[in-house]
PDB file of N, CA and C in Angstrom:
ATOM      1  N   UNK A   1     329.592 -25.043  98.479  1.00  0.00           N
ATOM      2  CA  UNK A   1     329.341 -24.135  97.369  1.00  0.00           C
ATOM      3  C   UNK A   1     330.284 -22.939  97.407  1.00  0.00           C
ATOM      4  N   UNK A   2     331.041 -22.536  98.617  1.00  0.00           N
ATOM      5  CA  UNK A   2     331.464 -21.279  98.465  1.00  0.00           C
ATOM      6  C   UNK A   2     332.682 -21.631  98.136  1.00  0.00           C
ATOM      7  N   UNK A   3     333.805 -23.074  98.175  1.00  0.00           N
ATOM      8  CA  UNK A   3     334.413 -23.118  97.744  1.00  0.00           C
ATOM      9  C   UNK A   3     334.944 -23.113  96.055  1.00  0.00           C
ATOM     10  N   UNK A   4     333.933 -23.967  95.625  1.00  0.00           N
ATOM     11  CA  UNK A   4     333.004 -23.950  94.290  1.00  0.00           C
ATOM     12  C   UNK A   4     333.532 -21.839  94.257  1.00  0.00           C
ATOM     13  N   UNK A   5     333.156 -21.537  94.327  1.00  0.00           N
ATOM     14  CA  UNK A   5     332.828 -19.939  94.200  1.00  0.00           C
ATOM     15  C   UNK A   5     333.817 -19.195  94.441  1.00  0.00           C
ATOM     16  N   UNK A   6     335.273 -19.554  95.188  1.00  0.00           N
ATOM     17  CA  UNK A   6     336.036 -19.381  95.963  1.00  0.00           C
ATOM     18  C   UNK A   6     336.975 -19.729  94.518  1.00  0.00           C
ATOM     19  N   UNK A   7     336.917 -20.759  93.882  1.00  0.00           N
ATOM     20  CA  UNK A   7     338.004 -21.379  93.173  1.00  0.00           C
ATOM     21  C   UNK A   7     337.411 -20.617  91.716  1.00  0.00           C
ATOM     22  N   UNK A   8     336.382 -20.466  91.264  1.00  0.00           N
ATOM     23  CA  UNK A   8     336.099 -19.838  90.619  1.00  0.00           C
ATOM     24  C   UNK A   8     336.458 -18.473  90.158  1.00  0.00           C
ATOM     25  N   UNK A   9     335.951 -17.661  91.317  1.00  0.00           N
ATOM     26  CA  UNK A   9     336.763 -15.888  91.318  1.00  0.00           C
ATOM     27  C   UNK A   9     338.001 -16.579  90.761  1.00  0.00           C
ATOM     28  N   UNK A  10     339.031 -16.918  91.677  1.00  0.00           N
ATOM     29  CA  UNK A  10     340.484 -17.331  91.504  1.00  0.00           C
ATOM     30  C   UNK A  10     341.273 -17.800  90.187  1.00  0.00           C
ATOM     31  N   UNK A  11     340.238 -18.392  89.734  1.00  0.00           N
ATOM     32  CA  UNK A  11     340.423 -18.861  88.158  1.00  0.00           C
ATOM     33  C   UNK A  11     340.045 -17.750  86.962  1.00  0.00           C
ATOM     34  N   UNK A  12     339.241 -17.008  87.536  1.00  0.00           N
ATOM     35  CA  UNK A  12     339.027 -15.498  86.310  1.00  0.00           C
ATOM     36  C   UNK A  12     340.255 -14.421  87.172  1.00  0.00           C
ATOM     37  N   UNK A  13     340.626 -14.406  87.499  1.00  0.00           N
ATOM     38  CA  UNK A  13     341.733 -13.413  87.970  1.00  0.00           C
ATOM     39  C   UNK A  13     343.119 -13.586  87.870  1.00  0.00           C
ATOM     40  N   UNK A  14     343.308 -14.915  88.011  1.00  0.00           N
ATOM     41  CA  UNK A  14     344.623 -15.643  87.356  1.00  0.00           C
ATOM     42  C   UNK A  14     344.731 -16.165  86.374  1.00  0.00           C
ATOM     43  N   UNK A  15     342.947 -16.223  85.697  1.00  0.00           N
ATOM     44  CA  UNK A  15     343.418 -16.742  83.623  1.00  0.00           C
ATOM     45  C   UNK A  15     343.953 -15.286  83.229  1.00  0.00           C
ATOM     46  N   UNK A  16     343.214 -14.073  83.430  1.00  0.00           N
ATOM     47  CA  UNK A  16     343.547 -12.842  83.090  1.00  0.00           C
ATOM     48  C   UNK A  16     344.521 -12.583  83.522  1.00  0.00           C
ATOM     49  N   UNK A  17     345.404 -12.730  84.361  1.00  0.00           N
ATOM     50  CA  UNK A  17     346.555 -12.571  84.949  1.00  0.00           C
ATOM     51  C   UNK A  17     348.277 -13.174  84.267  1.00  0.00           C
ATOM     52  N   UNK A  18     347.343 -14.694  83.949  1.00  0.00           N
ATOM     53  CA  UNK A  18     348.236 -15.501  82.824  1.00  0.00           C
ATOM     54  C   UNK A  18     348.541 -14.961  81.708  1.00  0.00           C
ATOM     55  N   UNK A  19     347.006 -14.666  80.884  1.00  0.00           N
ATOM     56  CA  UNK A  19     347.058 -14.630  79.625  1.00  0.00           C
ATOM     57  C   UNK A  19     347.403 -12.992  79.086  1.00  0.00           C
ATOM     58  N   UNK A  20     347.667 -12.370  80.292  1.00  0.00           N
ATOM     59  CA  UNK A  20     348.449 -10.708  80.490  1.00  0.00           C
ATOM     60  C   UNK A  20     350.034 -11.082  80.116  1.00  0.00           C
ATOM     61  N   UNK A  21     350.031 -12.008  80.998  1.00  0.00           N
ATOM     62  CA  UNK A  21     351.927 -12.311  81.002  1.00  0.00           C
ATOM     63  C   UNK A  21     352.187 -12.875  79.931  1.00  0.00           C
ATOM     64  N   UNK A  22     351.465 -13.672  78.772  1.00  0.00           N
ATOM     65  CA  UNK A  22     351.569 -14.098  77.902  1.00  0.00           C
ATOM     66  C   UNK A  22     351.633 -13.586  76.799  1.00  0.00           C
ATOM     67  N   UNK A  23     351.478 -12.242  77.192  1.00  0.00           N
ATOM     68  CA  UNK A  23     351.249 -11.418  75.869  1.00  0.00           C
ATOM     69  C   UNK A  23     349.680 -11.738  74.578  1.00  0.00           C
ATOM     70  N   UNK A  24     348.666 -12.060  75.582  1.00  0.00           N
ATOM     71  CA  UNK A  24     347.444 -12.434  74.724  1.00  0.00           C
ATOM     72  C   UNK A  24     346.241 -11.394  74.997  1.00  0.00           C
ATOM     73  N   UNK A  25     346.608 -10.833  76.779  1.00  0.00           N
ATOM     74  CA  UNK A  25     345.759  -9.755  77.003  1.00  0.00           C
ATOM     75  C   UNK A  25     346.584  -8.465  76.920  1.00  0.00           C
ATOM     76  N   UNK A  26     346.244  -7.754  76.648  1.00  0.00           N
ATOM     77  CA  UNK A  26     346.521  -6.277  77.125  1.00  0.00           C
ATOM     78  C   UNK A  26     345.997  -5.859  78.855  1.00  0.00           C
ATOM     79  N   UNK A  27     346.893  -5.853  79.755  1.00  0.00           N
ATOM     80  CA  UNK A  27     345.734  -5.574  80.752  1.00  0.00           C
ATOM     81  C   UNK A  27     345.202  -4.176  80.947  1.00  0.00           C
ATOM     82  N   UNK A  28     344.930  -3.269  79.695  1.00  0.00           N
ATOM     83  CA  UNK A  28     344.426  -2.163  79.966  1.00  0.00           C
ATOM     84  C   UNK A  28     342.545  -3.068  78.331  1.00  0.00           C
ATOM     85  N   UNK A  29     342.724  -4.495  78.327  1.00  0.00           N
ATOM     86  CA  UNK A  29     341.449  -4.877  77.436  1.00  0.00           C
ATOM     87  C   UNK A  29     340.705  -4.883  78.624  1.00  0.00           C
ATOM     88  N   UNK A  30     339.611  -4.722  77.611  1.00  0.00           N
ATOM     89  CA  UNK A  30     338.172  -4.845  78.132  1.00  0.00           C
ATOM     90  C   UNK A  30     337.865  -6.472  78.851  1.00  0.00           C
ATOM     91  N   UNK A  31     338.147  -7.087  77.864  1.00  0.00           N
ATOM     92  CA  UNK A  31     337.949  -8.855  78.485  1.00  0.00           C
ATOM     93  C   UNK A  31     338.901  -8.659  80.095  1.00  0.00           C
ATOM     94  N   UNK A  32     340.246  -8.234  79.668  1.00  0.00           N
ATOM     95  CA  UNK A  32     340.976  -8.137  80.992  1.00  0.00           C
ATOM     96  C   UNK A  32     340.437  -7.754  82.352  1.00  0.00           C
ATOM     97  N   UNK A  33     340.128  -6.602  82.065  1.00  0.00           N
ATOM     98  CA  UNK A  33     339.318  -5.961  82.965  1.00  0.00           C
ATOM     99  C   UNK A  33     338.207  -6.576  83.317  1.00  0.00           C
ATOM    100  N   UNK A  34     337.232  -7.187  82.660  1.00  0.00           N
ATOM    101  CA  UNK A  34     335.768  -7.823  83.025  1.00  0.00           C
ATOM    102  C   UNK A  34     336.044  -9.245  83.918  1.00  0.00           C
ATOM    103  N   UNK A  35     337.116  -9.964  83.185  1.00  0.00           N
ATOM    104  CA  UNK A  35     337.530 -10.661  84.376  1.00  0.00           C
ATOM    105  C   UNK A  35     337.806 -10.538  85.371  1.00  0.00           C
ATOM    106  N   UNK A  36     339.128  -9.591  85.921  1.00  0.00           N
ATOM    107  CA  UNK A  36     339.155  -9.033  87.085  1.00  0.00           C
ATOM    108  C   UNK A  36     337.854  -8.625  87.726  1.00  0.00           C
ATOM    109  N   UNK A  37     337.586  -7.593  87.079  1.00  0.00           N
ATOM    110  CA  UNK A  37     335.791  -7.748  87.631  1.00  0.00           C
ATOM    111  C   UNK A  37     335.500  -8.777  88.722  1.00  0.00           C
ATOM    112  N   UNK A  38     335.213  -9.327  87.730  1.00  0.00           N
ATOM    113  CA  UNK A  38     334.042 -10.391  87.839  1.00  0.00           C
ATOM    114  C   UNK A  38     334.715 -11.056  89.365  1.00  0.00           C
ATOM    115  N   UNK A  39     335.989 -11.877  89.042  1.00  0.00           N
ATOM    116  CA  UNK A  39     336.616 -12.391  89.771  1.00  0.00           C
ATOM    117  C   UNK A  39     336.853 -11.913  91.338  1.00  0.00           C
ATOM    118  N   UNK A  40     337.166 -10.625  91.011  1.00  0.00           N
ATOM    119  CA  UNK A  40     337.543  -9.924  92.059  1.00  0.00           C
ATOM    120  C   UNK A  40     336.125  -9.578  93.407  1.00  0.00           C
ATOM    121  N   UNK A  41     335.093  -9.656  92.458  1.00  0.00           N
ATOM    122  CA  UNK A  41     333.961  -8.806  93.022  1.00  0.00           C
ATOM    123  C   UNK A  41     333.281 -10.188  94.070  1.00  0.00           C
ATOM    124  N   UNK A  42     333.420 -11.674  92.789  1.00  0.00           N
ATOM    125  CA  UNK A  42     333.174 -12.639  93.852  1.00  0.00           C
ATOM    126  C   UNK A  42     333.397 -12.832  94.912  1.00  0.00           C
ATOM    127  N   UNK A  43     335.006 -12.363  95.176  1.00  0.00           N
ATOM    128  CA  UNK A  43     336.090 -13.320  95.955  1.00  0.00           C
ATOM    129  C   UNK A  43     335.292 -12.012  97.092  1.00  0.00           C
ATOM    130  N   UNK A  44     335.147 -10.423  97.084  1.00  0.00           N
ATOM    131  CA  UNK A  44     334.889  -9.913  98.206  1.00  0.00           C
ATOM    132  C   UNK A  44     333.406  -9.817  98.342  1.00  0.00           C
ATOM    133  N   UNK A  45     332.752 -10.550  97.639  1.00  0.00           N
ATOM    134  CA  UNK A  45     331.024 -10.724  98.541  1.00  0.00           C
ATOM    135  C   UNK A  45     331.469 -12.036  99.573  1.00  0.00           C
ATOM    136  N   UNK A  46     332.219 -12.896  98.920  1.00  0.00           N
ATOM    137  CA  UNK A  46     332.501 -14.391  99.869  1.00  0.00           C
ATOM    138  C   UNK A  46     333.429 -13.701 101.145  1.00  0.00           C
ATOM    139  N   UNK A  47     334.059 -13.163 101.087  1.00  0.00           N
ATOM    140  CA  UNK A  47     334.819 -11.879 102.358  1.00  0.00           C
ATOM    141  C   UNK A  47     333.866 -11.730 102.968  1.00  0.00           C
ATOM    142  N   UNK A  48     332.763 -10.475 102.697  1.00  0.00           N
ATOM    143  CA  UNK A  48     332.351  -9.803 103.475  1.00  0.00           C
ATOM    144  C   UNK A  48     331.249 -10.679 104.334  1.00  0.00           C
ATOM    145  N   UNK A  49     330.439 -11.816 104.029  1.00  0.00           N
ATOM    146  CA  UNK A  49     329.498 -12.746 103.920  1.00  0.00           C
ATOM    147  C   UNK A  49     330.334 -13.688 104.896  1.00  0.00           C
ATOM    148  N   UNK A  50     331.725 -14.067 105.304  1.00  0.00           N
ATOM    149  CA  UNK A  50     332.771 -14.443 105.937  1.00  0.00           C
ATOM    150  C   UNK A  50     332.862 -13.674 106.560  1.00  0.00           C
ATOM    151  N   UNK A  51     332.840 -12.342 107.262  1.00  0.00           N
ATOM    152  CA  UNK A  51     333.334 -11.501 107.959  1.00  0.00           C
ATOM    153  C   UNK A  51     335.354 -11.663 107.945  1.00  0.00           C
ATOM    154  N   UNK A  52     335.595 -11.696 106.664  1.00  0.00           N
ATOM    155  CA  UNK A  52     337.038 -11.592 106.130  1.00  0.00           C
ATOM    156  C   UNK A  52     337.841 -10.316 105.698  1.00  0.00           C
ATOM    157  N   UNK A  53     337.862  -9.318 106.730  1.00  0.00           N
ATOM    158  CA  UNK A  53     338.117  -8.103 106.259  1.00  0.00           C
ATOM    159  C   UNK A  53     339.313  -7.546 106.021  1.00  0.00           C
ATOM    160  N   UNK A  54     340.235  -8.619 105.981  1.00  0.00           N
ATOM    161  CA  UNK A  54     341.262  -8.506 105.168  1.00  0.00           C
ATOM    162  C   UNK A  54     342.012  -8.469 103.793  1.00  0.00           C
ATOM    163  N   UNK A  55     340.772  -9.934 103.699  1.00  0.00           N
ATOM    164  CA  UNK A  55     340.939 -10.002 102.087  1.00  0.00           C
ATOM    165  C   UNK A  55     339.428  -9.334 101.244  1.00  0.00           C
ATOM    166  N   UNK A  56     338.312  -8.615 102.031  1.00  0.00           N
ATOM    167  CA  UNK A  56     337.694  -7.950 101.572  1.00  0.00           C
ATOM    168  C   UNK A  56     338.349  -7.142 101.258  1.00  0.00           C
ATOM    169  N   UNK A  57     339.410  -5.782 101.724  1.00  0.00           N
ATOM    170  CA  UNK A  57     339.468  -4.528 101.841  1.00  0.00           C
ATOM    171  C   UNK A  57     340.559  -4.998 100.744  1.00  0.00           C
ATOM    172  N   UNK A  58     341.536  -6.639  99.936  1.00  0.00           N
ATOM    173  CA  UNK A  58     342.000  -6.693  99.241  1.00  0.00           C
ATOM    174  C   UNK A  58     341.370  -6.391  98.098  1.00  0.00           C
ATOM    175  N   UNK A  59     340.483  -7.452  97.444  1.00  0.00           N
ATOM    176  CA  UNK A  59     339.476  -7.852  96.907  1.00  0.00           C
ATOM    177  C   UNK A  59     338.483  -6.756  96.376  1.00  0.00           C
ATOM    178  N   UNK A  60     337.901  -6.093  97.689  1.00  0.00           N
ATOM    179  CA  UNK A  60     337.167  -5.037  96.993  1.00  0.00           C
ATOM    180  C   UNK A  60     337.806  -3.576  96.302  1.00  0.00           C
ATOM    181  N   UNK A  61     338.818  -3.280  96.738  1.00  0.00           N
ATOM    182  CA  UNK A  61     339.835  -2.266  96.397  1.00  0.00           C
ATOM    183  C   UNK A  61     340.148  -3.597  94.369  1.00  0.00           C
ATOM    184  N   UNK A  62     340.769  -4.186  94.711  1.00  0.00           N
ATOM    185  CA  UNK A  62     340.630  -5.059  93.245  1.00  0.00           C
ATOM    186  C   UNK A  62     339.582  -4.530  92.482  1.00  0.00           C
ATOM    187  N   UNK A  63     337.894  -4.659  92.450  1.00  0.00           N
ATOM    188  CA  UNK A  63     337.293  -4.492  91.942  1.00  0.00           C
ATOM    189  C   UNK A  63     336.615  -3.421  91.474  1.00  0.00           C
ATOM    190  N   UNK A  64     337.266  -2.352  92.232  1.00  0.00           N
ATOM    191  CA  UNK A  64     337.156  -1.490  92.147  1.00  0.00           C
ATOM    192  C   UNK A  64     337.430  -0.510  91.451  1.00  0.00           C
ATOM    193  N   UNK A  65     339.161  -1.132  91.443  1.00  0.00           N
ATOM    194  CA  UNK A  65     340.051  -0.229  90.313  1.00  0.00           C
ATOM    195  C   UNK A  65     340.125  -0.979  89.233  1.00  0.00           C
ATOM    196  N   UNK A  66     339.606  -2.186  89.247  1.00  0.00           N
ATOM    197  CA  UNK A  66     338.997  -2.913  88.134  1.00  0.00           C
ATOM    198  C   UNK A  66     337.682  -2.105  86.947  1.00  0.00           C
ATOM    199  N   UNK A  67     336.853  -1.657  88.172  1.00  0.00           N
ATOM    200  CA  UNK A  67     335.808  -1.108  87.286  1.00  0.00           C
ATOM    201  C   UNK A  67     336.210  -0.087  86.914  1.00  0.00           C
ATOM    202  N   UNK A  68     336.650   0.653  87.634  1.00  0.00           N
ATOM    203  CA  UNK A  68     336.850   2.153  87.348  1.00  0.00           C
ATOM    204  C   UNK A  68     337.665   2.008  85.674  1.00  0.00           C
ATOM    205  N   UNK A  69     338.662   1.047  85.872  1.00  0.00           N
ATOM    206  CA  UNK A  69     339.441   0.697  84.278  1.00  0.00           C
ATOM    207  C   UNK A  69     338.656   0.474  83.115  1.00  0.00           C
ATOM    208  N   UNK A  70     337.630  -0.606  83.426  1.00  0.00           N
ATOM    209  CA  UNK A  70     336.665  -0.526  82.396  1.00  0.00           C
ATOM    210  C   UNK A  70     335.601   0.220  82.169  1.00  0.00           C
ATOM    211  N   UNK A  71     334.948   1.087  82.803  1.00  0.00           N
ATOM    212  CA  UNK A  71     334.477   2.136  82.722  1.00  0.00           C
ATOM    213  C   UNK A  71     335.636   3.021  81.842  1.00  0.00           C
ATOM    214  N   UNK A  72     336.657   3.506  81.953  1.00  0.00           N
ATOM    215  CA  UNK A  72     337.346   4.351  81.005  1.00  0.00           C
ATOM    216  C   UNK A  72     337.622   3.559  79.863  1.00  0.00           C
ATOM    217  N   UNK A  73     337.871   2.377  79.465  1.00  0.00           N
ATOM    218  CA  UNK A  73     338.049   1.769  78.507  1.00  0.00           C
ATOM    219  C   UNK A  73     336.480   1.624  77.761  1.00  0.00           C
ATOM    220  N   UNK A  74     335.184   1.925  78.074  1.00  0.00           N
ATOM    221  CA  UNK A  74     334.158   1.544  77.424  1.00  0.00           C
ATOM    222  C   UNK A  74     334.060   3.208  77.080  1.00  0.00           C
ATOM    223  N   UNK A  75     334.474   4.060  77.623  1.00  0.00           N
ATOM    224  CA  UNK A  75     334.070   5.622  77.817  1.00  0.00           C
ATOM    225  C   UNK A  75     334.470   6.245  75.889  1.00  0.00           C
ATOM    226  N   UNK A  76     333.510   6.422  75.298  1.00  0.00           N
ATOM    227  CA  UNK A  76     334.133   7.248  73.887  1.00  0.00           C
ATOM    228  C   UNK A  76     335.081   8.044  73.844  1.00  0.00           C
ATOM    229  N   UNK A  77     336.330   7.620  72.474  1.00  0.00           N
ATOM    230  CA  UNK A  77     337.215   8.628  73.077  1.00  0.00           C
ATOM    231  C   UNK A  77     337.127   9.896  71.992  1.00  0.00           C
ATOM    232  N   UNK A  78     337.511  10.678  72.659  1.00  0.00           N
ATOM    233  CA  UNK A  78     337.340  12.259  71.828  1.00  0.00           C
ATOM    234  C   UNK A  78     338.267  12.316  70.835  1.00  0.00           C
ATOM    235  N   UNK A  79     337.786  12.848  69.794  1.00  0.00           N
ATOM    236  CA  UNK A  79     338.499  13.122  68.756  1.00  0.00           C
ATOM    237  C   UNK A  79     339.548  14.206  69.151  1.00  0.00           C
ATOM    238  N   UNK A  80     340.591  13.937  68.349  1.00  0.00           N
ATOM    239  CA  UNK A  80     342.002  15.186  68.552  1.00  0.00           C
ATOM    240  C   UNK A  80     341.436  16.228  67.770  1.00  0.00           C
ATOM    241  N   UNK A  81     341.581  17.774  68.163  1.00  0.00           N
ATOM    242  CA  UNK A  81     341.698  18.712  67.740  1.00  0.00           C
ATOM    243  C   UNK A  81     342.911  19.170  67.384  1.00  0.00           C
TER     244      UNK A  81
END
């Protein structure tokens, strides 16, 4: 199963990754970002659950500045004065 889970993350982080280079995402979109997410956040619970603290401290740093992106991208933006 964790490979299952393993290939999964990997496949939302490199469709978003593709479809960036393709000119289909923006990687500052929301979808962009939620993938990474998602992807990223898998790959370092299967790390840490592994005692893999290499590619945790990759992985979770990923998801991190992942969220933090979509968090400012969901954030209202202020009108110009």
């Amino acid at each position: 199963m964790d490979q299952v889970l393993q290939i999964a993350g990997a496949i939302l982080i490199l469709g978003a990754f593709l479809l960036s280079q393709m000119n289909v995402l923006d990687n500052r979109s929301k979808i962009y970002l939620v993938l990474n997410l998602a992807g990223s956040a898998v790959l370092a619970v299967l790390a840490y659950v592994d005692d893999d603290w290499g590619f945790l401290l990759l992985e979770g740093v990923w998801a991190l500045v992942s969220g933090a992106g979509l968090l400012r991208a969901l954030r209202p933006r202020r009108a110009a004065t």
